[in-house]
Each structure stands twice: as C-alpha cells, then as structure tokens.
C-alpha atoms as a PDB file:
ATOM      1  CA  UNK A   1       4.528   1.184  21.528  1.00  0.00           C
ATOM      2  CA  UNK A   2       8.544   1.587  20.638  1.00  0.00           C
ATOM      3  CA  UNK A   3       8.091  -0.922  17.265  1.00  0.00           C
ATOM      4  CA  UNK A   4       5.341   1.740  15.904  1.00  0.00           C
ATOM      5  CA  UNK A   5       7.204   4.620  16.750  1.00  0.00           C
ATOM      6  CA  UNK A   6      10.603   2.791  14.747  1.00  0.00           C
ATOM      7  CA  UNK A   7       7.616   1.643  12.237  1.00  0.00           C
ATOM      8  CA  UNK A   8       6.416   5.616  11.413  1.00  0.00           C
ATOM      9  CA  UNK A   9       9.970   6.974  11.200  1.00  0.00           C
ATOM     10  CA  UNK A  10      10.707   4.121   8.584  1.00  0.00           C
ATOM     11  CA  UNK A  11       7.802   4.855   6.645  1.00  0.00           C
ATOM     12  CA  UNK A  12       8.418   8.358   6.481  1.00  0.00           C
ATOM     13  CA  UNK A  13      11.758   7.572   5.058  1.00  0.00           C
ATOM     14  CA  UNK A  14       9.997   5.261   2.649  1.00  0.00           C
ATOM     15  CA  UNK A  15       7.593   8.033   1.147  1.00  0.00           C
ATOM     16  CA  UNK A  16       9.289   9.413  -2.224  1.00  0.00           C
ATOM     17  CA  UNK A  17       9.984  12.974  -3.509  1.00  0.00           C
ATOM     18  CA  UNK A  18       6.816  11.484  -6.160  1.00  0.00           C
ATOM     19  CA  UNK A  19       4.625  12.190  -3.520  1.00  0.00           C
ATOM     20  CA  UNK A  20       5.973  15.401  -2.475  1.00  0.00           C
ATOM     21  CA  UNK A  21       5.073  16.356  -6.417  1.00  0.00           C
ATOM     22  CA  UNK A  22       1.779  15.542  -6.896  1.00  0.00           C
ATOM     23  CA  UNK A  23       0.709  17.363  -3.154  1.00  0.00           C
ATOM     24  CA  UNK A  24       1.369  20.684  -4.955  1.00  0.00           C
ATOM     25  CA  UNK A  25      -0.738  19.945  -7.905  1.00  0.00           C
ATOM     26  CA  UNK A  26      -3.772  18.249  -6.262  1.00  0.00           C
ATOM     27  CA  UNK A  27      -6.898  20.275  -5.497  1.00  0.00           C
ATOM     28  CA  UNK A  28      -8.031  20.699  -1.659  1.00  0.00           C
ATOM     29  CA  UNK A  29     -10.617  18.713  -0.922  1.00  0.00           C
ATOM     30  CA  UNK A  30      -9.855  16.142  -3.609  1.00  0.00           C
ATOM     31  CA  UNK A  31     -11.150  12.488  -2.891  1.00  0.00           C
ATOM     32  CA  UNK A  32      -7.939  10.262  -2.594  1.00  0.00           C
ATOM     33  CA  UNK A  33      -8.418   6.851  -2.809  1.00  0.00           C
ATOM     34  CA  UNK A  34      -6.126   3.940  -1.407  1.00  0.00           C
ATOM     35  CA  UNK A  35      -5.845   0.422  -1.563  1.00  0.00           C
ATOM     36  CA  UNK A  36      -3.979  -1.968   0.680  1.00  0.00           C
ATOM     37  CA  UNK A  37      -3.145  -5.526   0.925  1.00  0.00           C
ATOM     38  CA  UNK A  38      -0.681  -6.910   3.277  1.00  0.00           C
ATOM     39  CA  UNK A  39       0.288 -10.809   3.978  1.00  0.00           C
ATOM     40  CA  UNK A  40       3.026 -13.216   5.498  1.00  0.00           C
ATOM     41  CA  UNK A  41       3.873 -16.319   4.625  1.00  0.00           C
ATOM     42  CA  UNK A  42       6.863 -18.733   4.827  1.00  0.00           C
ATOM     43  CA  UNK A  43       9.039 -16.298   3.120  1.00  0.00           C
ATOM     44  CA  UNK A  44       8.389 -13.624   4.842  1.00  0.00           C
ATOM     45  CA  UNK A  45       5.721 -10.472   5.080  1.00  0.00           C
ATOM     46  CA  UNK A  46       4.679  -7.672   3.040  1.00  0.00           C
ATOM     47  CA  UNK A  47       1.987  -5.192   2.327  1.00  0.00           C
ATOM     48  CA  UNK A  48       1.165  -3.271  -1.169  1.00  0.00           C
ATOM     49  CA  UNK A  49      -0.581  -0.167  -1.271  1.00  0.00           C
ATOM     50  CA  UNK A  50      -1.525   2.197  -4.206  1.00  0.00           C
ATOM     51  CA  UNK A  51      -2.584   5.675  -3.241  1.00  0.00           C
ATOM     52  CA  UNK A  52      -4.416   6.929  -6.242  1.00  0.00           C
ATOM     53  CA  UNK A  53      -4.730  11.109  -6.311  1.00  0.00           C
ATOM     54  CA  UNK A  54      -7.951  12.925  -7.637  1.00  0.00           C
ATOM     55  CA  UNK A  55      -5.781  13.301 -10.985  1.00  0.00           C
ATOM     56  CA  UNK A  56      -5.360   9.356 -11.530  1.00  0.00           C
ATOM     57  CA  UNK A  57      -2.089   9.373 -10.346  1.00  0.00           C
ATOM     58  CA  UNK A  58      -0.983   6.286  -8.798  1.00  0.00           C
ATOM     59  CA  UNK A  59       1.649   6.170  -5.854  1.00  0.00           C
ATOM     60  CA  UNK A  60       2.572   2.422  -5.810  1.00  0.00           C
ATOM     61  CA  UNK A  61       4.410   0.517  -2.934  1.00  0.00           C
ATOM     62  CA  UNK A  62       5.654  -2.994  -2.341  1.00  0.00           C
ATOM     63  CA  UNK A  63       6.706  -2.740   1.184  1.00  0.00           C
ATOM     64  CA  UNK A  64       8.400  -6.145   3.005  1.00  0.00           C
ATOM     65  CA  UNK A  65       8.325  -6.241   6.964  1.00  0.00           C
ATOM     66  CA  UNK A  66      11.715  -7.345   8.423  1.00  0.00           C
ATOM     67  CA  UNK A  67      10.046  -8.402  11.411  1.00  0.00           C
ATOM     68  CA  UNK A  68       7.367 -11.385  12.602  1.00  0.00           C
ATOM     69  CA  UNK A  69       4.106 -10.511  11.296  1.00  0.00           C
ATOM     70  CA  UNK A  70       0.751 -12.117  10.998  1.00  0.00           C
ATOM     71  CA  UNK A  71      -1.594 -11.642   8.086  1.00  0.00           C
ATOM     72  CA  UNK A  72      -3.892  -9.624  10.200  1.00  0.00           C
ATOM     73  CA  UNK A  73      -0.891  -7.501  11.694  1.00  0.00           C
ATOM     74  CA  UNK A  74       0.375  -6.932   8.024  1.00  0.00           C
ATOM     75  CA  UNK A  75      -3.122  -5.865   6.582  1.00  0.00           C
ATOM     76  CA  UNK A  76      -2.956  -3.085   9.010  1.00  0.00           C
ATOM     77  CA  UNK A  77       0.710  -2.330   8.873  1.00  0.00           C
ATOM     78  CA  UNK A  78      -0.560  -1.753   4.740  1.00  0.00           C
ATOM     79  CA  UNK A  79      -3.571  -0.082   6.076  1.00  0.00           C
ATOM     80  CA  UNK A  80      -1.487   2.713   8.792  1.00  0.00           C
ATOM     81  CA  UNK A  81       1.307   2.689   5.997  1.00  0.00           C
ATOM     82  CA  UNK A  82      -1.098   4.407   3.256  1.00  0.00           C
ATOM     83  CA  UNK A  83      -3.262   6.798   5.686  1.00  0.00           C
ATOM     84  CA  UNK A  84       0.772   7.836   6.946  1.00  0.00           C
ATOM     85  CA  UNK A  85       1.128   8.696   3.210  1.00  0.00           C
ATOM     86  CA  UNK A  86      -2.081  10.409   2.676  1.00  0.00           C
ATOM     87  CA  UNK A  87      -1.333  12.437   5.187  1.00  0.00           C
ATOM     88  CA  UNK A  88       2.220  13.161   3.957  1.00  0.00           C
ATOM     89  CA  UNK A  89       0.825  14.499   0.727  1.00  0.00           C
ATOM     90  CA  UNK A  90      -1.983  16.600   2.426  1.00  0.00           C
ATOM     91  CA  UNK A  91      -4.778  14.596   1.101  1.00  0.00           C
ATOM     92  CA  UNK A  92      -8.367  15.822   3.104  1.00  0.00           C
ATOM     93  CA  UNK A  93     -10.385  13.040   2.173  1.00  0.00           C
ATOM     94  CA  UNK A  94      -9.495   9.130   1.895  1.00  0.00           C
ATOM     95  CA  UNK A  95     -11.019   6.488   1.001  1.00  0.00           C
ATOM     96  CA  UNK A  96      -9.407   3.127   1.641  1.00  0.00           C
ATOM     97  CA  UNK A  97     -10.440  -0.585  -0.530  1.00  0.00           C
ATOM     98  CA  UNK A  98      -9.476  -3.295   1.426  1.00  0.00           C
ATOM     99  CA  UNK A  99     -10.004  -7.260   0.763  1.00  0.00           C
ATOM    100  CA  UNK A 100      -9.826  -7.858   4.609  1.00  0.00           C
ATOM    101  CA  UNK A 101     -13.432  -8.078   5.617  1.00  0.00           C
ATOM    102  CA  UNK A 102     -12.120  -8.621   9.825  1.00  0.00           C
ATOM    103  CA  UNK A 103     -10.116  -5.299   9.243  1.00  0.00           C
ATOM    104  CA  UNK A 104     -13.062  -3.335   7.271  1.00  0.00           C
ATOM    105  CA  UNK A 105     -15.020  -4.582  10.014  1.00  0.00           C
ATOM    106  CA  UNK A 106     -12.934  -3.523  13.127  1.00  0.00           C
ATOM    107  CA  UNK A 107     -12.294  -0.476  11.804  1.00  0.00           C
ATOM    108  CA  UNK A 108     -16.049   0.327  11.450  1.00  0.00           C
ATOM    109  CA  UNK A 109     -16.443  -0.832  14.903  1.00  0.00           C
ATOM    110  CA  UNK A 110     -18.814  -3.833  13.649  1.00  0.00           C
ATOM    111  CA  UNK A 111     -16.126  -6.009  15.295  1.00  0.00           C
ATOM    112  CA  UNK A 112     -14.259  -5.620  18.312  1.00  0.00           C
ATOM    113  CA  UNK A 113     -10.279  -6.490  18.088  1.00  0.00           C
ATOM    114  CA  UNK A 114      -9.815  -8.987  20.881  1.00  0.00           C
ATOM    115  CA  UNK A 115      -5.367  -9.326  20.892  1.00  0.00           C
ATOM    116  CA  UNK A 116      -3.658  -6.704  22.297  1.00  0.00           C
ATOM    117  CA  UNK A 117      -1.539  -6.439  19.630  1.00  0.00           C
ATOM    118  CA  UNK A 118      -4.764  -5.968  17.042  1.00  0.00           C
ATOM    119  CA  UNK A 119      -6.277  -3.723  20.028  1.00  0.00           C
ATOM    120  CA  UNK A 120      -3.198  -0.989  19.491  1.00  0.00           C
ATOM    121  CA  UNK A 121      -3.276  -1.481  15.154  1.00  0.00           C
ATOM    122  CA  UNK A 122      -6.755  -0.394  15.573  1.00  0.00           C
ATOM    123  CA  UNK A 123      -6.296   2.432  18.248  1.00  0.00           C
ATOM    124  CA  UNK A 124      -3.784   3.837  16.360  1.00  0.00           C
ATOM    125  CA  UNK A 125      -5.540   2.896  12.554  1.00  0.00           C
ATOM    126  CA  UNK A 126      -8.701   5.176  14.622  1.00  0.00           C
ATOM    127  CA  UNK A 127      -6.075   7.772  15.516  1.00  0.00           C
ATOM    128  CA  UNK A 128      -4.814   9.087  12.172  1.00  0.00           C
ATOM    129  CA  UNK A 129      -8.174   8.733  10.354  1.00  0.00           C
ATOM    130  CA  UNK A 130      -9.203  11.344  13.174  1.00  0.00           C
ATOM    131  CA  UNK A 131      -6.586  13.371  10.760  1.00  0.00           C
ATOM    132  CA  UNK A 132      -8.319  13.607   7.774  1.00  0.00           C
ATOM    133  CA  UNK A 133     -12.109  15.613   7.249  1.00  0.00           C
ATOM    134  CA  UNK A 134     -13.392  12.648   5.717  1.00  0.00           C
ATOM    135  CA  UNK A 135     -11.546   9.358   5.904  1.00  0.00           C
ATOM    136  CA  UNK A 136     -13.269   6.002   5.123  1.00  0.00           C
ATOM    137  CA  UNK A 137     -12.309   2.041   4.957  1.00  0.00           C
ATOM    138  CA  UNK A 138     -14.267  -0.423   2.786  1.00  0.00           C
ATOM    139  CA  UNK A 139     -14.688  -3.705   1.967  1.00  0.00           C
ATOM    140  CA  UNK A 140     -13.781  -4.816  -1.322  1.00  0.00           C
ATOM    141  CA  UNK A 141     -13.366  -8.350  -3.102  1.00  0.00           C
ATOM    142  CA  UNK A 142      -9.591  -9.691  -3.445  1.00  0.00           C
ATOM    143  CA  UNK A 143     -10.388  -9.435  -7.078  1.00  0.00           C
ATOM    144  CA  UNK A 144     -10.942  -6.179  -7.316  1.00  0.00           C
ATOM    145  CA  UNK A 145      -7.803  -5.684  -5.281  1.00  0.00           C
ATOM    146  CA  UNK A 146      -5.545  -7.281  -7.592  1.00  0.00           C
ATOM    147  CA  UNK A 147      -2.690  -4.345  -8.083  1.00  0.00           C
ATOM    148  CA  UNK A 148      -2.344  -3.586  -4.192  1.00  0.00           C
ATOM    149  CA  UNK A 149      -1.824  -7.913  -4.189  1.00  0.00           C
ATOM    150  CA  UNK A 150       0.216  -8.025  -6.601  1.00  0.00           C
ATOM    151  CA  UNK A 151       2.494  -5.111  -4.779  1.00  0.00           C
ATOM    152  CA  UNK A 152       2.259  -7.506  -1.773  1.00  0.00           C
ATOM    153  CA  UNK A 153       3.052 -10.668  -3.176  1.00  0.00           C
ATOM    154  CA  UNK A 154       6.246  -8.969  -4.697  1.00  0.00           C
ATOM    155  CA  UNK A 155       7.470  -7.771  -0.997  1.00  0.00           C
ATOM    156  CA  UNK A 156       6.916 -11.158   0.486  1.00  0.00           C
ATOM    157  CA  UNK A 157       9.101 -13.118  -2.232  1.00  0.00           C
ATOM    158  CA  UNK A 158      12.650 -13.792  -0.630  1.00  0.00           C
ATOM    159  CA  UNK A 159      14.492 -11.376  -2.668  1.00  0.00           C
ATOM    160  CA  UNK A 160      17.622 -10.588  -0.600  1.00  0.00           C
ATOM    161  CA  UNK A 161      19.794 -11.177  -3.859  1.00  0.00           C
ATOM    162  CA  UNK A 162      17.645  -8.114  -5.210  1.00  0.00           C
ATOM    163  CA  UNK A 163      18.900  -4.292  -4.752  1.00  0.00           C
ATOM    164  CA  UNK A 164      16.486  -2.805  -2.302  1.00  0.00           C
ATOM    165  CA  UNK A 165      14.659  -0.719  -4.543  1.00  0.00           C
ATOM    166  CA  UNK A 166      13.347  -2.356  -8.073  1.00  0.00           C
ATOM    167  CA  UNK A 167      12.594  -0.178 -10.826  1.00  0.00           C
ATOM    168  CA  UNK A 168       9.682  -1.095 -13.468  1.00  0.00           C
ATOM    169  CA  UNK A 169      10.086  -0.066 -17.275  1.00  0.00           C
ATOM    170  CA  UNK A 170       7.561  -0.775 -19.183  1.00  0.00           C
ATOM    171  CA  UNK A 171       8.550  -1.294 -23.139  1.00  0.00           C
ATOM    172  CA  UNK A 172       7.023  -0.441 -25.650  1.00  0.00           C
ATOM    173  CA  UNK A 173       8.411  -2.381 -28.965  1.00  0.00           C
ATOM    174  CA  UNK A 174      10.307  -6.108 -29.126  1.00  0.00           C
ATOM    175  CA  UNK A 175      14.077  -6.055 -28.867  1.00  0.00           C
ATOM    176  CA  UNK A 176      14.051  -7.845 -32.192  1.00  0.00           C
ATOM    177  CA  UNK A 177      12.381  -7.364 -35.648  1.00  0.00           C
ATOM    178  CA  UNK A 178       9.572  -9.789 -36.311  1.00  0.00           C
ATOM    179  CA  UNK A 179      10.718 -12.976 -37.557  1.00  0.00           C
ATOM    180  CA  UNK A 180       8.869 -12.518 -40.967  1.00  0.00           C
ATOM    181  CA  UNK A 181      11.225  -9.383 -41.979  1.00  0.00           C
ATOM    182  CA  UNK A 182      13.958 -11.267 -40.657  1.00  0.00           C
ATOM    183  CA  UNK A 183      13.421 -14.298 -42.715  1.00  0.00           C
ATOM    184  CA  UNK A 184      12.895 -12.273 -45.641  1.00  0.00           C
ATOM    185  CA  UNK A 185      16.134 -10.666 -45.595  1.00  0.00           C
ATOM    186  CA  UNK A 186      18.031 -13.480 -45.629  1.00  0.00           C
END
C-alpha cells in the first residue's frame, strides 16, 4: 500500500503546468479520451499515455518505472497514471483505449485478477474511476495504439546518459538548401 501512496505523490509531481492550462479552457462535461500502454523488458519499464481533451489537445507522457515491474503491473501503472491526470485537469467523463485485452477485461469485471499484487492495481484502478460521472476502459488493437507505444517504448530504452526530461521540436524546413541550388551556384 506504501509503493502506491510514493507512486501518486510522484505522479502528481509529474503532471505539467500544460495540463493545468487546458482545465480552464475545456467545457464541463467534455468527453476526454486516454490511451495507455505500459511494458518492461530487459532494459527496464515504462508506460505512455496520451490524454486527448474535447479540443484535440494532446497531453503526452513517456513515463519509466525505477522499480521491478511486470508488463501487466506496468499496463496498469499507465492505466492509474492517466485517470490520476484526468482527474487533475477536472475531466467528468473518460474514456480509456487500451491494447491489453487481460486489463480491459479485469477492469470490466469479465475477468477476475488472481495475484495480489494485480488484486490491489484493480481495486484501486475501480477506485478512481468511481471519481469521474462517466469513466470507461476499452479494448483496442496495438495498432491503433501506436502513439501511447511509441511513448512507452521511449521510457523503457536505457537512457540514463539522457537529461530527465526530453524535449521534441518538430522542424519544419532542411538545415541545408537543396542540393540542386547548391550545385548551381557553384
């Protein structure tokens, strides 16, 4: 019970000033919807999650567990991790696409969670979708889960020579002219 206390104040920590934006512009009542994917491998563990906001804004996450996971622990550490931030930004109704068909299951109470360990994810998964007025998780192929995987994969990559935090720029143009113009001036 101690590791998802320490596991809530971390993720609270985690949750950016981006999501404390876009709670004051979205509409009550708005349909948020989420999608999670966590993993662990030889490298370690990780989960991705995108909460997207009624507006199309995406809140994007690559999240890497410093502590012994399995795959089935990480998909709902991803899973708890997103509803956490749902709540944070004051969203009333959730939906959440997951590519875990065991998890989408359990949580739907199709299947029973037979490790203790599972037993408490999914007692306390129940627990905060009490939160919400409408809260929902769902089944969805792995390839139509491909961003929140992505996300994941990125987490679970050894990367202690990275900074904590890695920043994404998209570009726009080449950092050179195209070879024709360059050819042409010479």
């Amino acid at each position: 019970m101690a590791d998802f206390l320490i596991e809530e104040e971390e993720e609270e920590e985690m949750i950016t000033t981006k999501a404390d934006v876009t709670k004051e512009t979205t509409p009550k009542g708005a349909l948020w919807n989420m999608y999670t994917d966590g993993a662990s491998n030889e490298e370690g563990s990780g989960e991705g999650l995108i909460l997207v906001s009624p507006e199309g804004i995406d809140l994007t996450y690559a999240l890497r567990l410093d502590f012994p996971s399995t795959n089935n622990e990480a998909q709902y550490k991803a899973l708890l991790t997103g509803l956490r931030m749902a709540e944070r930004v004051k969203a009333k109704r959730v939906k959440d696409h997951v590519d875990s068909l065991l998890e989408a299951n359990q949580v739907g109470r199709s299947y029973d969670a037979k490790d203790p360990k599972m037993m408490e994810y999914l007692r306390k998964t129940h627990e905060l979708l009490k939160k919400f007025e409408n809260a929902k998780v769902t089944h969805i192929p792995r390839s139509s889960n491909k961003k929140a995987d992505a996300l994941r994969k990125l987490a679970t990559i050894a990367f202690n020579h990275l900074a904590k935090e890695v920043k994404v720029e998209v570009l726009r143009h080449p950092s050179i002219a195209k070879v024709t113009e360059v050819l042409e001036d010479n």
